[in-house]
PDB file of N, CA and C in Angstrom:
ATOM      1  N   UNK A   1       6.687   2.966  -5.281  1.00  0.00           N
ATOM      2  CA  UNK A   1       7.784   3.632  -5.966  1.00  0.00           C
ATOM      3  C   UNK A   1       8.023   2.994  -7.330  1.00  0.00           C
ATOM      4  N   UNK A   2       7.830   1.530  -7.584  1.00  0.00           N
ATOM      5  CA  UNK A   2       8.351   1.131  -9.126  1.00  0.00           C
ATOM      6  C   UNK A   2       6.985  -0.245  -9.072  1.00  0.00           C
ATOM      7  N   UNK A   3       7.246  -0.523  -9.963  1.00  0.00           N
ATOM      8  CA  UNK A   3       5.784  -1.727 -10.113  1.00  0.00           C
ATOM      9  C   UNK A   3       6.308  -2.178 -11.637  1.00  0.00           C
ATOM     10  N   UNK A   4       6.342  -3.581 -11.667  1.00  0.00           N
ATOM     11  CA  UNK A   4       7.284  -3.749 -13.081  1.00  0.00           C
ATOM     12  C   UNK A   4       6.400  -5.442 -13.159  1.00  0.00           C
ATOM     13  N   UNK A   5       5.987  -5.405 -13.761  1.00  0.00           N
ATOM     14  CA  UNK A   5       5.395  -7.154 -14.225  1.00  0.00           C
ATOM     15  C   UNK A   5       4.671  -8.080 -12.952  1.00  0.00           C
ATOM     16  N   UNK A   6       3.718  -6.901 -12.631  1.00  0.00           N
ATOM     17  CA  UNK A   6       3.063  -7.581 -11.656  1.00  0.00           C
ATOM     18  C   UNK A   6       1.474  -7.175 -12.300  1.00  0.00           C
ATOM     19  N   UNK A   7       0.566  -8.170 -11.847  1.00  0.00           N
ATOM     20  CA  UNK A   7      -1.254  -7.849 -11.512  1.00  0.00           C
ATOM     21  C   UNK A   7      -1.353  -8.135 -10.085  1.00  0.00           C
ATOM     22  N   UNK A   8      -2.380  -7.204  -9.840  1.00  0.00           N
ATOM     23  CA  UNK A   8      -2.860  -6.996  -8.261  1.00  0.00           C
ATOM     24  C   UNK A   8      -2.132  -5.963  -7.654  1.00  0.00           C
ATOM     25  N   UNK A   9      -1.606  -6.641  -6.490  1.00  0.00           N
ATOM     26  CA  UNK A   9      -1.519  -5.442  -5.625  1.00  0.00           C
ATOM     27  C   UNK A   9      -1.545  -3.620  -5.391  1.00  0.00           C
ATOM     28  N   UNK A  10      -3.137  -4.219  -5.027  1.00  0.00           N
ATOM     29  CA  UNK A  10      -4.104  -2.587  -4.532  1.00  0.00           C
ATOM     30  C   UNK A  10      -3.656  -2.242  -3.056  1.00  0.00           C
ATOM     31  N   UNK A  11      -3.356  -1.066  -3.311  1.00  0.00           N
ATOM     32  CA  UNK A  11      -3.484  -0.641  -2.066  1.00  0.00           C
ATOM     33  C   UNK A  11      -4.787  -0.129  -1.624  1.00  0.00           C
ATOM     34  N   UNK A  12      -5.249  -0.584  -0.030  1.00  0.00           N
ATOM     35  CA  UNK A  12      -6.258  -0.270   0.604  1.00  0.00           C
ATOM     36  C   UNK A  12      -6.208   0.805   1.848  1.00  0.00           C
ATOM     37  N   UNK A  13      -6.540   1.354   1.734  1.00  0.00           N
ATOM     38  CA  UNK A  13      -7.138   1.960   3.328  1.00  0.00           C
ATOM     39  C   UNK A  13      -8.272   1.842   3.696  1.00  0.00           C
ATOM     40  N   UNK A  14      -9.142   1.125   4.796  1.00  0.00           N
ATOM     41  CA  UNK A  14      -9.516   0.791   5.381  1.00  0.00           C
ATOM     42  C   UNK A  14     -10.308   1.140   6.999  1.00  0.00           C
ATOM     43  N   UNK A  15     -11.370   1.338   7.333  1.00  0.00           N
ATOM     44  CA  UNK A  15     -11.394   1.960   8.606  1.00  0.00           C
ATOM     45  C   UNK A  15     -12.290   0.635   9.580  1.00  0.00           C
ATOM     46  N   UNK A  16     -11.232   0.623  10.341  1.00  0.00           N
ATOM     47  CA  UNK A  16     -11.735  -0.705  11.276  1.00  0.00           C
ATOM     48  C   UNK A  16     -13.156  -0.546  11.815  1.00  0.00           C
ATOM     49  N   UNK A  17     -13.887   0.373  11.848  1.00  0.00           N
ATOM     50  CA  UNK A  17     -14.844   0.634  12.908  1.00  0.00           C
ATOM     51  C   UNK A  17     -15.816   0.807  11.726  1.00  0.00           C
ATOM     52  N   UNK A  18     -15.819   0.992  11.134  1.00  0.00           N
ATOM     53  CA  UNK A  18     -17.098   0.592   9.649  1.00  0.00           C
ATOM     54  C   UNK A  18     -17.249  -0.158   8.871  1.00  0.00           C
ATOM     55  N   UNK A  19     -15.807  -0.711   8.818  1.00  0.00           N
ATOM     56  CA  UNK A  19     -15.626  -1.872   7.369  1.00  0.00           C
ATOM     57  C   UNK A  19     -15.446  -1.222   6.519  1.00  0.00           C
ATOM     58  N   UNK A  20     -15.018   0.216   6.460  1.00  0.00           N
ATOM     59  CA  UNK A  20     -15.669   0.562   4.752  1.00  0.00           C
ATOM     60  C   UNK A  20     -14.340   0.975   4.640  1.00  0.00           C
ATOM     61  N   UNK A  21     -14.373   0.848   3.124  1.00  0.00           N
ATOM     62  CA  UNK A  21     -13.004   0.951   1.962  1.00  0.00           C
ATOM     63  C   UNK A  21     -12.846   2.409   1.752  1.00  0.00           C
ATOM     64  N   UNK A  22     -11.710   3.408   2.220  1.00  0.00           N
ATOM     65  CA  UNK A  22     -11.704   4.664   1.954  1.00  0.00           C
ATOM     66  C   UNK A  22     -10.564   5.200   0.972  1.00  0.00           C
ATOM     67  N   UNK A  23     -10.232   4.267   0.242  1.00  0.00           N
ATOM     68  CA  UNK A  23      -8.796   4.393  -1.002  1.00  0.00           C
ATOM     69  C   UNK A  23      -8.963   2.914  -0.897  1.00  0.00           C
ATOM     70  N   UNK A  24      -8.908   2.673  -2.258  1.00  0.00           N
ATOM     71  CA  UNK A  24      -8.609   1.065  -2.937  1.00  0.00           C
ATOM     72  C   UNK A  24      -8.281   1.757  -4.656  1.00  0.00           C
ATOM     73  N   UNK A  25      -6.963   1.550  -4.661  1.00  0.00           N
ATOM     74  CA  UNK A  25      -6.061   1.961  -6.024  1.00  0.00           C
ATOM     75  C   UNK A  25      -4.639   1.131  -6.239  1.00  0.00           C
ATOM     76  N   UNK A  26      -4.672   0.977  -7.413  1.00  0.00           N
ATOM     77  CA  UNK A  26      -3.385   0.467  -7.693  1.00  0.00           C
ATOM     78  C   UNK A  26      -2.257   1.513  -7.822  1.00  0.00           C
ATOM     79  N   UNK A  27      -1.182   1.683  -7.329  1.00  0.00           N
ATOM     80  CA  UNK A  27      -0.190   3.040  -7.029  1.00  0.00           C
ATOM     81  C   UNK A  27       0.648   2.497  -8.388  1.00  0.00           C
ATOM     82  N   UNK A  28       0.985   3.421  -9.257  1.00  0.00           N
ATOM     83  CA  UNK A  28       1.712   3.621 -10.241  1.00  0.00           C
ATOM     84  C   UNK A  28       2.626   3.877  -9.872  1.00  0.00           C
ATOM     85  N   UNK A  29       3.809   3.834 -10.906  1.00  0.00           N
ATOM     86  CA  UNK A  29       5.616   4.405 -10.290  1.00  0.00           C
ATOM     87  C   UNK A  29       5.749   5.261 -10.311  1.00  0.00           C
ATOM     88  N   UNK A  30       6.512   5.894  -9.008  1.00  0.00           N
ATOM     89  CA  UNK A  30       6.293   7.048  -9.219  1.00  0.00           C
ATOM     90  C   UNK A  30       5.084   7.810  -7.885  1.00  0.00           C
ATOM     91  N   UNK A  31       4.323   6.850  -7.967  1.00  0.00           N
ATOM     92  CA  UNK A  31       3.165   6.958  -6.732  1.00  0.00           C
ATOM     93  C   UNK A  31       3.496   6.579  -5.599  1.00  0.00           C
ATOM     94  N   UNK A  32       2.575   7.256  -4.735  1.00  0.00           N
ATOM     95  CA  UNK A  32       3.229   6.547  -3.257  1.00  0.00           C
ATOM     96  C   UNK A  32       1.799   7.274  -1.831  1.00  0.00           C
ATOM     97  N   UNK A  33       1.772   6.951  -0.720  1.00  0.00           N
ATOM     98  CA  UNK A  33       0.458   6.741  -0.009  1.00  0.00           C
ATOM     99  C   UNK A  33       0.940   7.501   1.566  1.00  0.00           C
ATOM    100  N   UNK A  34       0.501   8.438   1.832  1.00  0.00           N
ATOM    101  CA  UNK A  34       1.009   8.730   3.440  1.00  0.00           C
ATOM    102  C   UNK A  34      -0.257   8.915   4.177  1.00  0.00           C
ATOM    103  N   UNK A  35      -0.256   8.333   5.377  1.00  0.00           N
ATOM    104  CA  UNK A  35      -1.496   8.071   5.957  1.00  0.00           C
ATOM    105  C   UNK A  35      -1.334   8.067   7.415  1.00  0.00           C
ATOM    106  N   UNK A  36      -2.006   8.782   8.165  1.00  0.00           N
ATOM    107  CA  UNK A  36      -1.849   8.401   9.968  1.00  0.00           C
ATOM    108  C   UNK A  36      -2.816   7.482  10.390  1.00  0.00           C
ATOM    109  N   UNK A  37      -1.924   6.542  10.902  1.00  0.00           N
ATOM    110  CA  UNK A  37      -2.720   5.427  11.478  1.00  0.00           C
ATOM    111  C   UNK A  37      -2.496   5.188  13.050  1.00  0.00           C
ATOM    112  N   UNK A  38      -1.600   5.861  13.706  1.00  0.00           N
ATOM    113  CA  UNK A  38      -1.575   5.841  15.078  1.00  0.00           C
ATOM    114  C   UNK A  38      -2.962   6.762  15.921  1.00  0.00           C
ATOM    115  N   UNK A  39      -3.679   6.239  16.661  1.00  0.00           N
ATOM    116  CA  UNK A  39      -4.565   6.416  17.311  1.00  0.00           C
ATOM    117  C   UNK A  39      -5.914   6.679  16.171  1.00  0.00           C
ATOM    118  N   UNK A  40      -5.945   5.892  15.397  1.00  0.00           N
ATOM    119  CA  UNK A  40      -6.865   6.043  14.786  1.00  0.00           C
ATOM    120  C   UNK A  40      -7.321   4.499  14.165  1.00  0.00           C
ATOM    121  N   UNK A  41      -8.178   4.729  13.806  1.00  0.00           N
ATOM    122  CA  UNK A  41      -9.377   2.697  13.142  1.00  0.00           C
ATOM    123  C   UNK A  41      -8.690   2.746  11.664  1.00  0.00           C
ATOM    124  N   UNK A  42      -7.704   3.747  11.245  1.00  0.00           N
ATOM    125  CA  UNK A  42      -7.485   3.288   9.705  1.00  0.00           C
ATOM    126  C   UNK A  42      -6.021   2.228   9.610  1.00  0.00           C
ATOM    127  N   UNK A  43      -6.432   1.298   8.760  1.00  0.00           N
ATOM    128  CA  UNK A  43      -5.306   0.722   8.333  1.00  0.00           C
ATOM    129  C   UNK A  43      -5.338   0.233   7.006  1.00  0.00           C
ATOM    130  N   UNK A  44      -4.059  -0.251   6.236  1.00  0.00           N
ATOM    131  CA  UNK A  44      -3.504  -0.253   5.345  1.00  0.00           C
ATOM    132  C   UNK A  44      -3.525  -2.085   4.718  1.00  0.00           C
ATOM    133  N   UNK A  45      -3.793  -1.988   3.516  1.00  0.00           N
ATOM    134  CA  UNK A  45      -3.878  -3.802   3.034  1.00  0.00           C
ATOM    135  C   UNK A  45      -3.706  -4.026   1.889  1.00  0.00           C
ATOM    136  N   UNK A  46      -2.046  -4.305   1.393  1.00  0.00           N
ATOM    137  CA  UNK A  46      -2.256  -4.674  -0.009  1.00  0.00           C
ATOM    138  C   UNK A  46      -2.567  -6.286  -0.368  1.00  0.00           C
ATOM    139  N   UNK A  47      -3.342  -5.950  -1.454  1.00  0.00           N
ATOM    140  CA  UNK A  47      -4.127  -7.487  -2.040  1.00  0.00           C
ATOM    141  C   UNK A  47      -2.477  -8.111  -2.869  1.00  0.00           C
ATOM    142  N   UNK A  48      -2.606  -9.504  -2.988  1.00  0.00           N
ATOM    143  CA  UNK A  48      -1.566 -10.516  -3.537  1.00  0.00           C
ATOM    144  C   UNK A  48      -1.570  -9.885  -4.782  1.00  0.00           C
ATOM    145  N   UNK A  49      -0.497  -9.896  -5.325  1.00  0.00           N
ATOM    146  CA  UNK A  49       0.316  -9.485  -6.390  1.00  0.00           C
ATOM    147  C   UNK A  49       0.901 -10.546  -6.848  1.00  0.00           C
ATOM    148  N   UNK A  50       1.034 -10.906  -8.773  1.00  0.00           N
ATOM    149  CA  UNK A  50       1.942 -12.030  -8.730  1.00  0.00           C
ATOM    150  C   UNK A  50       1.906 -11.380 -10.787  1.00  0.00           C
ATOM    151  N   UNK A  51       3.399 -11.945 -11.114  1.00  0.00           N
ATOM    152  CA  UNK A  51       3.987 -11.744 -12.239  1.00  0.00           C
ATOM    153  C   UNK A  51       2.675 -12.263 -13.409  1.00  0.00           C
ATOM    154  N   UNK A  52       2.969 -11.393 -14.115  1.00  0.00           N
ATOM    155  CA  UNK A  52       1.925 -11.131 -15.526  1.00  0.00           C
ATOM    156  C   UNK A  52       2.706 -11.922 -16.578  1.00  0.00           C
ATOM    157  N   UNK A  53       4.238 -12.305 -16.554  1.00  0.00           N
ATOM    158  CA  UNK A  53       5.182 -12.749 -17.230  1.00  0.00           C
ATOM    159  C   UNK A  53       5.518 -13.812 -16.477  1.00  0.00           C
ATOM    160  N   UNK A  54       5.554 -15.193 -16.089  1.00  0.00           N
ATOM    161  CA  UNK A  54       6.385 -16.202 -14.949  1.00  0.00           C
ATOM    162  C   UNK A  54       7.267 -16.534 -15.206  1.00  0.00           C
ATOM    163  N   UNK A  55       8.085 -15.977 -16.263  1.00  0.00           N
ATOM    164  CA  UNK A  55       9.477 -16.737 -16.529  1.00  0.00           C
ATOM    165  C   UNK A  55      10.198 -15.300 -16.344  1.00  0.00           C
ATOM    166  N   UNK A  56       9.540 -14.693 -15.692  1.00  0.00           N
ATOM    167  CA  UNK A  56      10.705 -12.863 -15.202  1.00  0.00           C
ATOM    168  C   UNK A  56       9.887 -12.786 -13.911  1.00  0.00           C
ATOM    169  N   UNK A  57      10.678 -12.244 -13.145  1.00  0.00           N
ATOM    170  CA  UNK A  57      10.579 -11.665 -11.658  1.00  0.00           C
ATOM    171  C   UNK A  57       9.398 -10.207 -11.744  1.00  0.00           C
ATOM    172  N   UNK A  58       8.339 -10.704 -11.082  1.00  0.00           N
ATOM    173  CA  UNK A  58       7.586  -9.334 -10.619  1.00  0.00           C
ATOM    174  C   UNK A  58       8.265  -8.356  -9.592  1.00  0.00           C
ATOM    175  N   UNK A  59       7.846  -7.075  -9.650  1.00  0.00           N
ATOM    176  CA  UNK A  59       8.530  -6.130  -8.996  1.00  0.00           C
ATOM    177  C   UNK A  59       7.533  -5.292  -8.177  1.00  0.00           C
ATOM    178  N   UNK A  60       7.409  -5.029  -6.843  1.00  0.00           N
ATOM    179  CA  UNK A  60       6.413  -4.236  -6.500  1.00  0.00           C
ATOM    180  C   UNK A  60       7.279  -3.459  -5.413  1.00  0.00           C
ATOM    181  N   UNK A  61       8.277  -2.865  -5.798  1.00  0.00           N
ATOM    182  CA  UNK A  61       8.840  -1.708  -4.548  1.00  0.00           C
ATOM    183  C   UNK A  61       8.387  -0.476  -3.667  1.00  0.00           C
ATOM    184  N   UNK A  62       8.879  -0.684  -2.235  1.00  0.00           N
ATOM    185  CA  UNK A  62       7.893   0.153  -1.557  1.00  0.00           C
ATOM    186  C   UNK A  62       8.634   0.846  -0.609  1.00  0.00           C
ATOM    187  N   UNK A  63       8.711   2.083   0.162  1.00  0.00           N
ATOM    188  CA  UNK A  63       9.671   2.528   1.216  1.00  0.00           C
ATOM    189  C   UNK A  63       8.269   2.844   2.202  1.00  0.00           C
ATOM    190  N   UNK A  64       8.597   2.633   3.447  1.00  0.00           N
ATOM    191  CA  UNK A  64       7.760   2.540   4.696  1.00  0.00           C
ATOM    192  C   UNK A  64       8.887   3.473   5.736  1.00  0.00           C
ATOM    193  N   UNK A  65       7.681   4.213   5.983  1.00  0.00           N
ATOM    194  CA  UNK A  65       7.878   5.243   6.990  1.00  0.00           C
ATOM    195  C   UNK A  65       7.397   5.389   8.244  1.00  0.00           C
ATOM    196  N   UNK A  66       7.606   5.520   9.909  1.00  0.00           N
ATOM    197  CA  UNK A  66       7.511   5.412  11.141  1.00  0.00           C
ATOM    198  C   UNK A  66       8.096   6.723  11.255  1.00  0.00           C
ATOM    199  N   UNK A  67       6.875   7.565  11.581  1.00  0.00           N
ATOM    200  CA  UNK A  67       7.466   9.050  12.057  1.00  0.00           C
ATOM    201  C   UNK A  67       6.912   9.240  13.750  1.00  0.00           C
ATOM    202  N   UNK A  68       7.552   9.936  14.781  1.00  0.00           N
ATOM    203  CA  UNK A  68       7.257   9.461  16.135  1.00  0.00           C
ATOM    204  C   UNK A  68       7.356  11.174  16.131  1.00  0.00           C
ATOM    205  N   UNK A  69       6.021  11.810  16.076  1.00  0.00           N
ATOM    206  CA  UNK A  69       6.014  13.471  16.523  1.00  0.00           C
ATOM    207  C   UNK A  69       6.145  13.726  17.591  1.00  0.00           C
ATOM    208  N   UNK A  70       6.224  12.729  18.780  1.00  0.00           N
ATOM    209  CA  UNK A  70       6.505  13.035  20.058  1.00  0.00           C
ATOM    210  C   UNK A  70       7.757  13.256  20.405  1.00  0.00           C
ATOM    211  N   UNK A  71       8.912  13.060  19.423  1.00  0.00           N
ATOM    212  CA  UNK A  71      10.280  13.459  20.185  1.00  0.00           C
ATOM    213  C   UNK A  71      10.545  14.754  20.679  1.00  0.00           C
ATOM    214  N   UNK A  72      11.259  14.783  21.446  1.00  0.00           N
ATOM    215  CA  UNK A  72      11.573  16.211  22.492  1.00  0.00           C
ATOM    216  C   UNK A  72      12.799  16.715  21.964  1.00  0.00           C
TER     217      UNK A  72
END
């Protein structure tokens, strides 16, 4: 959602059962990633992030979502 005086943090997706990299991008503001990972080999990995400026606070904001399609 916002990214303000940081280098690094890529977001990855990932598929456990190949190794192989299926999205590796840095998300701009404004950007954002929705992905099903329940019953499936994909998962999610952002790389270390750290301020481009060290005398100001890096910013890497994110909202995380848990959707459960099984409710009745």
């Amino acid at each position: 959602v916002n990214r303000e005086n940081i280098k690094g943090g890529v977001s990855k997706i990932y598929c456990r059962q190949t190794g192989k990299t299926i999205f590796n991008q840095i998300l701009l503001p404004g950007q954002g990633l929705f992905q099903k990972d329940k019953n499936t080999s994909l998962y999610h990995h952002v790389t270390q992030f750290h301020p481009i400026d060290k005398s100001k606070i890096g910013i890497r904001d994110i909202f995380g979502f848990d959707i459960d399609t099984n409710l009745r």
